[in-house]
PDB file of N, CA and C in Angstrom:
ATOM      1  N   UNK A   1       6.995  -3.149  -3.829  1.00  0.00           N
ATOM      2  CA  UNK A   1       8.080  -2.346  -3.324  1.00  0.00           C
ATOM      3  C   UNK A   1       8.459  -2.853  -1.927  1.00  0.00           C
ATOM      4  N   UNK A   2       9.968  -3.426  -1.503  1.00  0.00           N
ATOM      5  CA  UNK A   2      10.282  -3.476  -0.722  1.00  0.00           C
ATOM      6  C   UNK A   2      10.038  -2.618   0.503  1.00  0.00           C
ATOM      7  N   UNK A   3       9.601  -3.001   1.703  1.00  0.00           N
ATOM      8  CA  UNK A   3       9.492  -2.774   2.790  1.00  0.00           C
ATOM      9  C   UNK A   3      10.507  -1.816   3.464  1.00  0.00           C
ATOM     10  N   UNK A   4      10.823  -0.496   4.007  1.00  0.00           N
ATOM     11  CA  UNK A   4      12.587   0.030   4.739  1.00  0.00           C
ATOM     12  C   UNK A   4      12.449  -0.889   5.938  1.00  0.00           C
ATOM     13  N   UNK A   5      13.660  -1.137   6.336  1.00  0.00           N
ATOM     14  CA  UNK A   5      13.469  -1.449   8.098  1.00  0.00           C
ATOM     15  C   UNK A   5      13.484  -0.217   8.938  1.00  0.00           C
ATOM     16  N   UNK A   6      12.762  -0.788  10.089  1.00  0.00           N
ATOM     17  CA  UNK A   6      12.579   0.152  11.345  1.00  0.00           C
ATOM     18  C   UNK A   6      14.249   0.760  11.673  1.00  0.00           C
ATOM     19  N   UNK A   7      14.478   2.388  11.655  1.00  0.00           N
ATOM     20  CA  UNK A   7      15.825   2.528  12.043  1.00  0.00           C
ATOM     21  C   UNK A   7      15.377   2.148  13.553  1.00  0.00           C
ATOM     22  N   UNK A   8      14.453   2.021  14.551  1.00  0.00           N
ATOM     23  CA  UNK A   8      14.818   2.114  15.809  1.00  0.00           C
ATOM     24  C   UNK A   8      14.681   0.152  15.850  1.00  0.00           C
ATOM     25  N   UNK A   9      14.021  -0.208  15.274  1.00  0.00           N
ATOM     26  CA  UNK A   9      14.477  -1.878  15.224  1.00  0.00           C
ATOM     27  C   UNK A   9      16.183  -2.129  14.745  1.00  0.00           C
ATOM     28  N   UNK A  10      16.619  -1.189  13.724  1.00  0.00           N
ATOM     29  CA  UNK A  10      18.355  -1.667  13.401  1.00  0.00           C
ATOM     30  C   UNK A  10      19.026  -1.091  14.657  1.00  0.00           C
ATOM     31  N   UNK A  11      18.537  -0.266  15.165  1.00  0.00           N
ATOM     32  CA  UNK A  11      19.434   0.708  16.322  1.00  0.00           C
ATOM     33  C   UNK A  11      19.245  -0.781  17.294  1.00  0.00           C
ATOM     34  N   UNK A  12      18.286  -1.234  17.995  1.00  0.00           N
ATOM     35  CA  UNK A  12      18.147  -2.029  19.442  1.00  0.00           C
ATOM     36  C   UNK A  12      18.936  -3.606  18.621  1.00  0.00           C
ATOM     37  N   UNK A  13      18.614  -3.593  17.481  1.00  0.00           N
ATOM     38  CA  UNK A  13      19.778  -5.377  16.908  1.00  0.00           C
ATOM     39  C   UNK A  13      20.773  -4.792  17.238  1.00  0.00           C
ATOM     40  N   UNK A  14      21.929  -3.858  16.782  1.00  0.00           N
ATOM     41  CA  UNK A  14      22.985  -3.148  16.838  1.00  0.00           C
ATOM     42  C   UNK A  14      23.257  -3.450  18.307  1.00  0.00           C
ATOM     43  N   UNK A  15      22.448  -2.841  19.254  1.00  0.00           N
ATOM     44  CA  UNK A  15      22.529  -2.680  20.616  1.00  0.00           C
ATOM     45  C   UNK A  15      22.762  -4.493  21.005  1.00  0.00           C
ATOM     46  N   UNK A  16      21.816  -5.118  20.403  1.00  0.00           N
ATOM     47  CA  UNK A  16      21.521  -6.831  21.216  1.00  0.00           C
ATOM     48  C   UNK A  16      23.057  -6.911  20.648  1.00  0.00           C
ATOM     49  N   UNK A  17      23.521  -7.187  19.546  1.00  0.00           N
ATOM     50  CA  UNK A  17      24.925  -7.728  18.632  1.00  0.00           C
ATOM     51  C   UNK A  17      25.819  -7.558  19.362  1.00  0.00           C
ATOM     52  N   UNK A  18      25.681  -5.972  20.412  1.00  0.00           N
ATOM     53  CA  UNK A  18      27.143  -4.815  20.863  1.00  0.00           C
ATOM     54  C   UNK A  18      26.980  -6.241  22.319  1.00  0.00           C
ATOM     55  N   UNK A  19      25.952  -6.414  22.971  1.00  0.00           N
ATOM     56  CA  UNK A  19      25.597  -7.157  24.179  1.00  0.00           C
ATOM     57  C   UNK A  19      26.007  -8.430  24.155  1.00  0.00           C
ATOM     58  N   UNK A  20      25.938  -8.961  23.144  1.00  0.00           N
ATOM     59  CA  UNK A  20      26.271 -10.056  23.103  1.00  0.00           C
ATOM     60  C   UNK A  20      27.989 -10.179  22.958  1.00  0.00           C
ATOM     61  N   UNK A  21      28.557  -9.656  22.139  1.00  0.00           N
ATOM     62  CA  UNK A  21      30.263  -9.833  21.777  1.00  0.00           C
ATOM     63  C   UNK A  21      30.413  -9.140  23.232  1.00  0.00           C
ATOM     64  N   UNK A  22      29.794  -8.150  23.825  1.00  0.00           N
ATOM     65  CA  UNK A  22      30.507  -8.069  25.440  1.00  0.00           C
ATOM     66  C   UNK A  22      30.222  -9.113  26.567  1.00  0.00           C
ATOM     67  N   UNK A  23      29.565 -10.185  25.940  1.00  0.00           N
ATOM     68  CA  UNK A  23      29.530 -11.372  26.963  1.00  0.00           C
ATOM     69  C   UNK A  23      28.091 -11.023  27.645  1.00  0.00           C
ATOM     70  N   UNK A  24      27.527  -9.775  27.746  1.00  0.00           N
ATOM     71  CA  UNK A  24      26.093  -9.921  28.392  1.00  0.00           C
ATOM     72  C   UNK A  24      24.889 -10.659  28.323  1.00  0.00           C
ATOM     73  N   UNK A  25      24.922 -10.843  26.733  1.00  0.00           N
ATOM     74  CA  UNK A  25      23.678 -11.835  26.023  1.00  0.00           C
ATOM     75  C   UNK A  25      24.358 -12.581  25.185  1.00  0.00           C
ATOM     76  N   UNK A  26      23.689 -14.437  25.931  1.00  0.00           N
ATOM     77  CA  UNK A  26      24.196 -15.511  25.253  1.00  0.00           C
ATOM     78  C   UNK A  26      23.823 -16.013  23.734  1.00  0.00           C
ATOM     79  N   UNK A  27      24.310 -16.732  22.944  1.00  0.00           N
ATOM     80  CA  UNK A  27      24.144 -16.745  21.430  1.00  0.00           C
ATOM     81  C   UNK A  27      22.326 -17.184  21.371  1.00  0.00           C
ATOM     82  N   UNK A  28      22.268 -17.809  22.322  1.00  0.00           N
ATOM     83  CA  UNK A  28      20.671 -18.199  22.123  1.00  0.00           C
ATOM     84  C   UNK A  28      19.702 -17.429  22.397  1.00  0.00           C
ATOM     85  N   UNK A  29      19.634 -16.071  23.497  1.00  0.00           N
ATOM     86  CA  UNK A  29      19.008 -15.320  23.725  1.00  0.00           C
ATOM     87  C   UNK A  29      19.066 -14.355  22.121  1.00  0.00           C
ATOM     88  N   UNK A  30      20.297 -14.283  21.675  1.00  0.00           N
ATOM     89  CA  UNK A  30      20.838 -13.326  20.432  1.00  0.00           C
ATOM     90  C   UNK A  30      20.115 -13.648  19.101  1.00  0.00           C
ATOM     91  N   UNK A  31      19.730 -15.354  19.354  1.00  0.00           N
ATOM     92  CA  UNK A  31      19.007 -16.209  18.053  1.00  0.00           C
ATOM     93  C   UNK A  31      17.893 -15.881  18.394  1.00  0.00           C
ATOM     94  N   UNK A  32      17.313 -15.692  19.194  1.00  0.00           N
ATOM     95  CA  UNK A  32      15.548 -15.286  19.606  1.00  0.00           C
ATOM     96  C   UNK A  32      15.392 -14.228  19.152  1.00  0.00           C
ATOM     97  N   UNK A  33      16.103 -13.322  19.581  1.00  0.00           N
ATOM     98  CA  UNK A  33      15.925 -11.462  19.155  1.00  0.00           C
ATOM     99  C   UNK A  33      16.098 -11.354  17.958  1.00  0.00           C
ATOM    100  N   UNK A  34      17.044 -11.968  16.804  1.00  0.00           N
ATOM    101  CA  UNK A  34      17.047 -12.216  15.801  1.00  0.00           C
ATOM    102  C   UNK A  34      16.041 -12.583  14.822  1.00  0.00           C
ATOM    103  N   UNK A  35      15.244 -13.737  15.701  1.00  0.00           N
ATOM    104  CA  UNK A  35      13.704 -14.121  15.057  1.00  0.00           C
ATOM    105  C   UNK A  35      12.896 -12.942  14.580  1.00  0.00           C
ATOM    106  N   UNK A  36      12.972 -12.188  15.986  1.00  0.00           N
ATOM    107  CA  UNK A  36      11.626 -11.400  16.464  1.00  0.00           C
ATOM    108  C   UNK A  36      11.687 -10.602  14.976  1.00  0.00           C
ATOM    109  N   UNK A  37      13.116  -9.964  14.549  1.00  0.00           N
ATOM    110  CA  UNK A  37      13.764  -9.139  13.891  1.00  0.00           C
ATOM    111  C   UNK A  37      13.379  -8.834  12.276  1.00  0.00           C
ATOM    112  N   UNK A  38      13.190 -10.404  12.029  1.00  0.00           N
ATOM    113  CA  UNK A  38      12.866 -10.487  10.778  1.00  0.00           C
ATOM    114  C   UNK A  38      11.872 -10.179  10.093  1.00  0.00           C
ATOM    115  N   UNK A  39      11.289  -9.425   8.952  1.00  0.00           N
ATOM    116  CA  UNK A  39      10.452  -8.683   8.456  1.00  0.00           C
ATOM    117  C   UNK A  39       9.504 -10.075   7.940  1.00  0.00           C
ATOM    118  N   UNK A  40       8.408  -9.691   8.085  1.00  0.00           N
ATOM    119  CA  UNK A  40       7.158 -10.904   7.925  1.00  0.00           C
ATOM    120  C   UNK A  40       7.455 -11.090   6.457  1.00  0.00           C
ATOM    121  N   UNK A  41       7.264 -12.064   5.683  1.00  0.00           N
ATOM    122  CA  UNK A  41       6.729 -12.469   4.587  1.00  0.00           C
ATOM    123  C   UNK A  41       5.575 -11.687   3.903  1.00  0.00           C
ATOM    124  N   UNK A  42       5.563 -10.972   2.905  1.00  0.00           N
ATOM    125  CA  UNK A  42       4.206 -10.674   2.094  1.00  0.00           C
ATOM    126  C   UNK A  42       3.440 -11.992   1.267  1.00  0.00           C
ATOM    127  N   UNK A  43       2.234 -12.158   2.028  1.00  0.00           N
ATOM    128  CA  UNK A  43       1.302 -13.336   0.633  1.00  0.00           C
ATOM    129  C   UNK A  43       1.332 -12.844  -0.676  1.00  0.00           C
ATOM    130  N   UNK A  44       1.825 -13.995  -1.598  1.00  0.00           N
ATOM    131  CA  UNK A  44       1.266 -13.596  -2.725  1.00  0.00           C
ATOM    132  C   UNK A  44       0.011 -13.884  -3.218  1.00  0.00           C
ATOM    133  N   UNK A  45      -0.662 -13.658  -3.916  1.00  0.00           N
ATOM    134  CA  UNK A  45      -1.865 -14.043  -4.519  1.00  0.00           C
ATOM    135  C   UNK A  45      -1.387 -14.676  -6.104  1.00  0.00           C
ATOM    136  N   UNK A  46      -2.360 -15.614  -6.193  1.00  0.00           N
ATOM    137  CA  UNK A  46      -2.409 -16.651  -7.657  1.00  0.00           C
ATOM    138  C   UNK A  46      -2.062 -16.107  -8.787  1.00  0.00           C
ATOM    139  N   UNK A  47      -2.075 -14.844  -9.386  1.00  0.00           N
ATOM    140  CA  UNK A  47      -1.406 -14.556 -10.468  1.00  0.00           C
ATOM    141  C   UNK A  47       0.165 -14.199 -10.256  1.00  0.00           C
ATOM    142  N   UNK A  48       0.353 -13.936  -8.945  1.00  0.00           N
ATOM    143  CA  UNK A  48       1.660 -14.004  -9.034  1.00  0.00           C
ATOM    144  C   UNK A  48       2.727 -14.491  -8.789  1.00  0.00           C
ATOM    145  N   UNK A  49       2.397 -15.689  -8.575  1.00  0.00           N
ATOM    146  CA  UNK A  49       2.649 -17.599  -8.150  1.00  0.00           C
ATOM    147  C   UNK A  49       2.917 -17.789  -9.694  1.00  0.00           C
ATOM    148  N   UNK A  50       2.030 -17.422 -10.466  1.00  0.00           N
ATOM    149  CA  UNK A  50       2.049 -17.740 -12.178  1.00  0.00           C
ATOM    150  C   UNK A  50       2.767 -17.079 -12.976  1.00  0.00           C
ATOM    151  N   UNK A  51       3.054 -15.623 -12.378  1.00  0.00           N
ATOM    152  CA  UNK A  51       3.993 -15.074 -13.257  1.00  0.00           C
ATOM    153  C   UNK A  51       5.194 -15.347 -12.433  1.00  0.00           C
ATOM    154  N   UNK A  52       5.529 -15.654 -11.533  1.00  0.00           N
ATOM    155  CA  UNK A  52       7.168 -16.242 -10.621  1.00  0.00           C
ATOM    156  C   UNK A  52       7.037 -17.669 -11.816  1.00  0.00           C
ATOM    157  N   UNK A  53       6.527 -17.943 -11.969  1.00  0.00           N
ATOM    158  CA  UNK A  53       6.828 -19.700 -12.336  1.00  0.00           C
ATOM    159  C   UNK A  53       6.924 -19.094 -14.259  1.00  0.00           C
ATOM    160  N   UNK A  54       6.141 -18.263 -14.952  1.00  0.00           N
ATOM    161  CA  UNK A  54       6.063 -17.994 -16.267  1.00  0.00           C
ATOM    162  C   UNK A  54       7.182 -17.475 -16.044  1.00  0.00           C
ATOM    163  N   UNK A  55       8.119 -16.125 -15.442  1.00  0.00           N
ATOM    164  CA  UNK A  55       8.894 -15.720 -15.511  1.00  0.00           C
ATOM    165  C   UNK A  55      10.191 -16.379 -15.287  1.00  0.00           C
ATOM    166  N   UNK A  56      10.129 -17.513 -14.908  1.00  0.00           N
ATOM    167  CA  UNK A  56      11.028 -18.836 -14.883  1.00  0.00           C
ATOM    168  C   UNK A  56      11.550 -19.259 -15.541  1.00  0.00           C
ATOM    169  N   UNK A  57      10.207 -19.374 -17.045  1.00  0.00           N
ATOM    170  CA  UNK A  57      10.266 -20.192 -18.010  1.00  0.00           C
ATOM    171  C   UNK A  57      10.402 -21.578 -18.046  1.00  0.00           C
ATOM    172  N   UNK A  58       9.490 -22.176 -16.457  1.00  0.00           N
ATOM    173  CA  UNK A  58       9.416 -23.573 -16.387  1.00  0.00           C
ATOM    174  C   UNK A  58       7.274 -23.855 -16.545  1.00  0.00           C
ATOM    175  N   UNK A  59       7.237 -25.074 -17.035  1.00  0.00           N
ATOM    176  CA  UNK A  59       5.612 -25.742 -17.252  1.00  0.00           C
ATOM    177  C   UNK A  59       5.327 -25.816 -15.651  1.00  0.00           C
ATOM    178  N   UNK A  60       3.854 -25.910 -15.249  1.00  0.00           N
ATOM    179  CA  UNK A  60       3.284 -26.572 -14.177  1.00  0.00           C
ATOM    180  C   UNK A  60       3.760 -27.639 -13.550  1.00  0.00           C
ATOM    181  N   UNK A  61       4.703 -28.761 -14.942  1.00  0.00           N
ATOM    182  CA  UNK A  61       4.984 -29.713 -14.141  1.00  0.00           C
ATOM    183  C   UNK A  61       6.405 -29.680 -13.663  1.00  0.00           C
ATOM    184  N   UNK A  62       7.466 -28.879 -14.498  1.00  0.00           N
ATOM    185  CA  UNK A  62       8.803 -28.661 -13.764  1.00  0.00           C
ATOM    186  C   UNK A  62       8.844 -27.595 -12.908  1.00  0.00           C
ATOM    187  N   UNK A  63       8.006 -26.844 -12.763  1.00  0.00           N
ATOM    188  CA  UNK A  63       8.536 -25.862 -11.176  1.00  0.00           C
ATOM    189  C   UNK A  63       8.186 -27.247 -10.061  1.00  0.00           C
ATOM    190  N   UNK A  64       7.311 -27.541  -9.954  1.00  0.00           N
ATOM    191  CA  UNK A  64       7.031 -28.331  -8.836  1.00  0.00           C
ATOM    192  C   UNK A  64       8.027 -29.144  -8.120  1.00  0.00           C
ATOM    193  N   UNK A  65       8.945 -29.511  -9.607  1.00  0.00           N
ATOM    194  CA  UNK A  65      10.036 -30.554  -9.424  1.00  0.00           C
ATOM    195  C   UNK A  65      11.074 -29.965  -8.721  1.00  0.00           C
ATOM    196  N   UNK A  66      11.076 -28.758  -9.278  1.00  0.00           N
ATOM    197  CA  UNK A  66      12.238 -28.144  -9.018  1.00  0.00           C
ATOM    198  C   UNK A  66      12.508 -27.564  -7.430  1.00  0.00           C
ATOM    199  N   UNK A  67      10.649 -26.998  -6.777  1.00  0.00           N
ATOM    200  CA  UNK A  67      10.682 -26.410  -5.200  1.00  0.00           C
ATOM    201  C   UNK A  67      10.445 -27.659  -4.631  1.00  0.00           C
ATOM    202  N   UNK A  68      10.596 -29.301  -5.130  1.00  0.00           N
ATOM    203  CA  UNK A  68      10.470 -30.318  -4.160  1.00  0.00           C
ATOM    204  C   UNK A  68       8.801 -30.243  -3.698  1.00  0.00           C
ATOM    205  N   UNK A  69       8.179 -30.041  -4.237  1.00  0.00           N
ATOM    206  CA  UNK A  69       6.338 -30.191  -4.079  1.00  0.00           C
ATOM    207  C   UNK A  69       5.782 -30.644  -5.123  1.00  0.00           C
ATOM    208  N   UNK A  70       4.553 -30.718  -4.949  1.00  0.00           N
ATOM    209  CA  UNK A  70       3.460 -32.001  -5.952  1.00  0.00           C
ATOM    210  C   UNK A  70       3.381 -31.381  -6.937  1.00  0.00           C
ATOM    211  N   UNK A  71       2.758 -31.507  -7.622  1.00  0.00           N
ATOM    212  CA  UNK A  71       2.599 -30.248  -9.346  1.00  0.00           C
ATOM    213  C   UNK A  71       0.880 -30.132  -8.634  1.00  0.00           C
ATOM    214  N   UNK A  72      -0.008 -30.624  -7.774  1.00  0.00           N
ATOM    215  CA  UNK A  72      -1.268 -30.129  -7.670  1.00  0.00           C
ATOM    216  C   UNK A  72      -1.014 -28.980  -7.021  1.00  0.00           C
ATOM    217  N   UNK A  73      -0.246 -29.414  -5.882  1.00  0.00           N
ATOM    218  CA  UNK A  73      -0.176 -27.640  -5.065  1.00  0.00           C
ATOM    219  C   UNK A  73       0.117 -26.523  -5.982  1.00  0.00           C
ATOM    220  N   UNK A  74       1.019 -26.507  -6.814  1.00  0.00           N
ATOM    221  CA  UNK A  74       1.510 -25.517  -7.904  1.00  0.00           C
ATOM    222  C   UNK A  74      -0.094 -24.822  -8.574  1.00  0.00           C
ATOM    223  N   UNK A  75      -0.789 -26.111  -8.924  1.00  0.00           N
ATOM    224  CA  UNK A  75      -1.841 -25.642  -9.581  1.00  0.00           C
ATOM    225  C   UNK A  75      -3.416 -25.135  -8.451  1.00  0.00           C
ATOM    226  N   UNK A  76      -2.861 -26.018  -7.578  1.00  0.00           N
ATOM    227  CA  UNK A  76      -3.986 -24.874  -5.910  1.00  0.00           C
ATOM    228  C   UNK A  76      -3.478 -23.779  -5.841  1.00  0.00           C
ATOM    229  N   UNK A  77      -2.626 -23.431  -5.797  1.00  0.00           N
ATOM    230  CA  UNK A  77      -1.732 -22.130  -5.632  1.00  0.00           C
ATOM    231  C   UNK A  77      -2.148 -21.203  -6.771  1.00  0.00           C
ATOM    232  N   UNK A  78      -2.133 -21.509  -8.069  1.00  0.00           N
ATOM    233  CA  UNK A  78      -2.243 -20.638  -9.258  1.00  0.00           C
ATOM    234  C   UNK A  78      -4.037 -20.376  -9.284  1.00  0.00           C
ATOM    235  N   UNK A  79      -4.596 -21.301  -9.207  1.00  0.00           N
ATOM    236  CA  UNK A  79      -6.028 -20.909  -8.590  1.00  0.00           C
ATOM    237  C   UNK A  79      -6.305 -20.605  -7.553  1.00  0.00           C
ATOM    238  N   UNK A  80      -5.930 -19.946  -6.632  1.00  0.00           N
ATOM    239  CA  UNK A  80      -5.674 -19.716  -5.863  1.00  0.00           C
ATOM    240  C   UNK A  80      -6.711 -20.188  -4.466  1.00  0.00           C
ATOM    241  N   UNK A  81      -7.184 -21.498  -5.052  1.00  0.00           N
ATOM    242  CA  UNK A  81      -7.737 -23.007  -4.291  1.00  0.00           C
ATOM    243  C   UNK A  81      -6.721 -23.080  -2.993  1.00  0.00           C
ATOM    244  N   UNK A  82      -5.226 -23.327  -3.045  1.00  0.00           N
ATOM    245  CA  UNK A  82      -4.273 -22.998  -1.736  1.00  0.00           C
ATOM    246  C   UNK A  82      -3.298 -21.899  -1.757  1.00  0.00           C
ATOM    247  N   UNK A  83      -2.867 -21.668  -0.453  1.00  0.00           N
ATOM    248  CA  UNK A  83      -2.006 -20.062  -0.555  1.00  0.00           C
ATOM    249  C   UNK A  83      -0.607 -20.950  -0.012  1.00  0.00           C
ATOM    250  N   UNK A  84       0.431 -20.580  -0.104  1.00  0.00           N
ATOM    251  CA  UNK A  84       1.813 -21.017   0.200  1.00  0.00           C
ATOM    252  C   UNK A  84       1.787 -20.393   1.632  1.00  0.00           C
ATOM    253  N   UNK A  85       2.825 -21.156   2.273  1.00  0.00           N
ATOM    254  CA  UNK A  85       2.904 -20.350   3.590  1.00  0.00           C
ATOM    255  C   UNK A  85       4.553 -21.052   4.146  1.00  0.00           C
ATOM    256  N   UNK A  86       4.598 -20.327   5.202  1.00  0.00           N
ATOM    257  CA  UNK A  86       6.298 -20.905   5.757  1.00  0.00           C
ATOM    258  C   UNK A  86       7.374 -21.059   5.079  1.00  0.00           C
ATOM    259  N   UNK A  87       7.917 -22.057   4.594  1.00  0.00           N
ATOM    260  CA  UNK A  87       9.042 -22.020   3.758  1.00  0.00           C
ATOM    261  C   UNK A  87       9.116 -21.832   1.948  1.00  0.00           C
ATOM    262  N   UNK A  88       8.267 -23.004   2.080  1.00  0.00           N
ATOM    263  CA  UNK A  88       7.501 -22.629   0.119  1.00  0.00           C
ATOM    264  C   UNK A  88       7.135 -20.921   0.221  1.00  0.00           C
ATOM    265  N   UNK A  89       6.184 -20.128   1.145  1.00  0.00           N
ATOM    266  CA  UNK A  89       6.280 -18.559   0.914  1.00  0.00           C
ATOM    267  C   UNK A  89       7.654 -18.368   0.662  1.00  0.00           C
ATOM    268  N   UNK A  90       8.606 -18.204   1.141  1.00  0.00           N
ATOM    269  CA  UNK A  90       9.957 -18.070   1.380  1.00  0.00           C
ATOM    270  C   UNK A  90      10.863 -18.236  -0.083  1.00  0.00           C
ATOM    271  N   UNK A  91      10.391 -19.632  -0.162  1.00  0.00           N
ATOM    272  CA  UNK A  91      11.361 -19.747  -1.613  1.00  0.00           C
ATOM    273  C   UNK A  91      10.451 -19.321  -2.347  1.00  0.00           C
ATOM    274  N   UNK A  92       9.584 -19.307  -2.830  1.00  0.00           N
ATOM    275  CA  UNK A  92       8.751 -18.417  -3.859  1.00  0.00           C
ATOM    276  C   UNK A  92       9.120 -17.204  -4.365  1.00  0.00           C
ATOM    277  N   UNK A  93       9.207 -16.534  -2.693  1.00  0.00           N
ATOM    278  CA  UNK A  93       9.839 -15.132  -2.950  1.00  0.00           C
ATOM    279  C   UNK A  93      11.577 -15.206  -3.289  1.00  0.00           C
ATOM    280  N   UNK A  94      12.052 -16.142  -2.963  1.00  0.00           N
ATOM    281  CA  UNK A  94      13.510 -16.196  -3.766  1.00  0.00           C
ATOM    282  C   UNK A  94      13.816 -16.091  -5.201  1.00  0.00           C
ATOM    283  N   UNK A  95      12.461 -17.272  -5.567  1.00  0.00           N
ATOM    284  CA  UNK A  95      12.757 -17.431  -7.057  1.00  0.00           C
ATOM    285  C   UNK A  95      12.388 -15.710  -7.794  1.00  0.00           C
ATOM    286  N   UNK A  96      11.215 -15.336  -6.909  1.00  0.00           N
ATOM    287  CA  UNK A  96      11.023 -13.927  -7.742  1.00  0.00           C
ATOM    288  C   UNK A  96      12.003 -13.077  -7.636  1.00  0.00           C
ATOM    289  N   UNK A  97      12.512 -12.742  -6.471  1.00  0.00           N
ATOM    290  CA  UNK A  97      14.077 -11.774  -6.601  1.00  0.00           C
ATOM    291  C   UNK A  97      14.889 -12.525  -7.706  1.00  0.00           C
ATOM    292  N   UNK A  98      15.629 -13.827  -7.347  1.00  0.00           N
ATOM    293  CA  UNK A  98      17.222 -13.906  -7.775  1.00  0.00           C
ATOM    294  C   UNK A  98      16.844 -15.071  -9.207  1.00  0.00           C
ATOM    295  N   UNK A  99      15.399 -15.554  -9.379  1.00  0.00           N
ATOM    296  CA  UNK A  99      15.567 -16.706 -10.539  1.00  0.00           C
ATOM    297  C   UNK A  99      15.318 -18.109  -9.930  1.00  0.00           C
ATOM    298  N   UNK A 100      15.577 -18.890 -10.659  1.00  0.00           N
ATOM    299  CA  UNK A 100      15.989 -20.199 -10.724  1.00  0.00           C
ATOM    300  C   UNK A 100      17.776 -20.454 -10.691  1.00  0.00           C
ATOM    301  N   UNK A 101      18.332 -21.432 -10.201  1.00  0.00           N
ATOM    302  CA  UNK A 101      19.671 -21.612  -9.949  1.00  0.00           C
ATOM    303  C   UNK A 101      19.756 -22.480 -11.259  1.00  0.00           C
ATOM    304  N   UNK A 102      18.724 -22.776 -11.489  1.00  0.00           N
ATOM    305  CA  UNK A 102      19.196 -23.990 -13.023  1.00  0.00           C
ATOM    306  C   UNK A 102      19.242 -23.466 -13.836  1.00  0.00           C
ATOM    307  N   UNK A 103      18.654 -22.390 -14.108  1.00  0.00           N
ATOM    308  CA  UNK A 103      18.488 -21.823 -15.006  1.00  0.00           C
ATOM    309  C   UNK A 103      19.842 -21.071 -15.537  1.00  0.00           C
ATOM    310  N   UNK A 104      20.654 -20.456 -14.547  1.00  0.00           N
ATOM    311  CA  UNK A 104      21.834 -19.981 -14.504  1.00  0.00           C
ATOM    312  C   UNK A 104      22.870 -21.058 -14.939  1.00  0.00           C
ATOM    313  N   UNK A 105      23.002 -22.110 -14.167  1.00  0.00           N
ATOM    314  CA  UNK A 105      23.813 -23.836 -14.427  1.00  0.00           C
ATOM    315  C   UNK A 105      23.339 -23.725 -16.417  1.00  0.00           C
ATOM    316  N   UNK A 106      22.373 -23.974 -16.832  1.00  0.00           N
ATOM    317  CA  UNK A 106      22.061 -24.079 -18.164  1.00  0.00           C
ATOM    318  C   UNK A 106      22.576 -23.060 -19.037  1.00  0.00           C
ATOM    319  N   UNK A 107      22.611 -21.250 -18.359  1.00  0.00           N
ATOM    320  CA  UNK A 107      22.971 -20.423 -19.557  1.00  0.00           C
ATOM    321  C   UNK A 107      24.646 -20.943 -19.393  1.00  0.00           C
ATOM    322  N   UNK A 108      25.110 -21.214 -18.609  1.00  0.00           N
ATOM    323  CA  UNK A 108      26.775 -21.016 -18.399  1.00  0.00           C
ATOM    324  C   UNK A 108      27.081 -22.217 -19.216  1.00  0.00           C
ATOM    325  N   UNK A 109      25.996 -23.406 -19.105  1.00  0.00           N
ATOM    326  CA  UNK A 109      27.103 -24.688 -19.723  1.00  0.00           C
ATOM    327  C   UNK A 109      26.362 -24.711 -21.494  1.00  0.00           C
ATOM    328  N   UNK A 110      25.833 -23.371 -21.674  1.00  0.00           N
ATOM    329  CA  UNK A 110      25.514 -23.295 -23.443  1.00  0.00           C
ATOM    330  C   UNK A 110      26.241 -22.535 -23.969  1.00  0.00           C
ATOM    331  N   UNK A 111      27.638 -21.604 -23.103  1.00  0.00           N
ATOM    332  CA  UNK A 111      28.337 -20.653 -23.202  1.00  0.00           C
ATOM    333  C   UNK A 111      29.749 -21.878 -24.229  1.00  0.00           C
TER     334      UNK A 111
END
């Protein structure tokens, strides 16, 4: 289950956003506060590295192809031998919200 955001974290962005379009805070101070802003990543654990990739409907060896990584990490990951972190966390959790993008490209051009 998704995380709510902090209303008093949306209230002080609101506030940085209002500061900035009045010229008080520059776009780069605005990109920092922005960082701070962003809700952490949840780890997944190895079965559910396996059901993102089963729920895909791609093998061990085409997800790998597909997030641009080795097919061993895929399989450190599913044993949970390595954990994803930084950007691979990131798209992981993409593919589990929205899918695969090929997958979509494939139902449209069988239409």
């Amino acid at each position: 289950m998704p995380k709510k955001k902090s209303l008093i974290l949306e209230a002080v962005h609101e506030t940085a956003t209002g500061l900035h379009k009045a010229g008080l805070m520059d776009q780069t101070t605005l990109r920092e506060f922005d960082s701070l802003c962003l809700s952490p990543i949840e780890p997944l654990e190895p079965e559910q590295i396996k059901q993102i990739r089963e729920s895909s409907h791609v093998s061990q060896a085409v997800f790998p192809a597909i997030l641009n990584i080795s097919p061993s990490t895929v399989q450190k990951w599913e044993i949970g031998q390595k954990r994803p972190s930084g950007t691979a966390l990131k798209l992981l959790h993409l593919v589990k919200k929205r899918g695969l993008l090929f997958q979509k490209c494939l139902m449209v051009s069988k239409k």
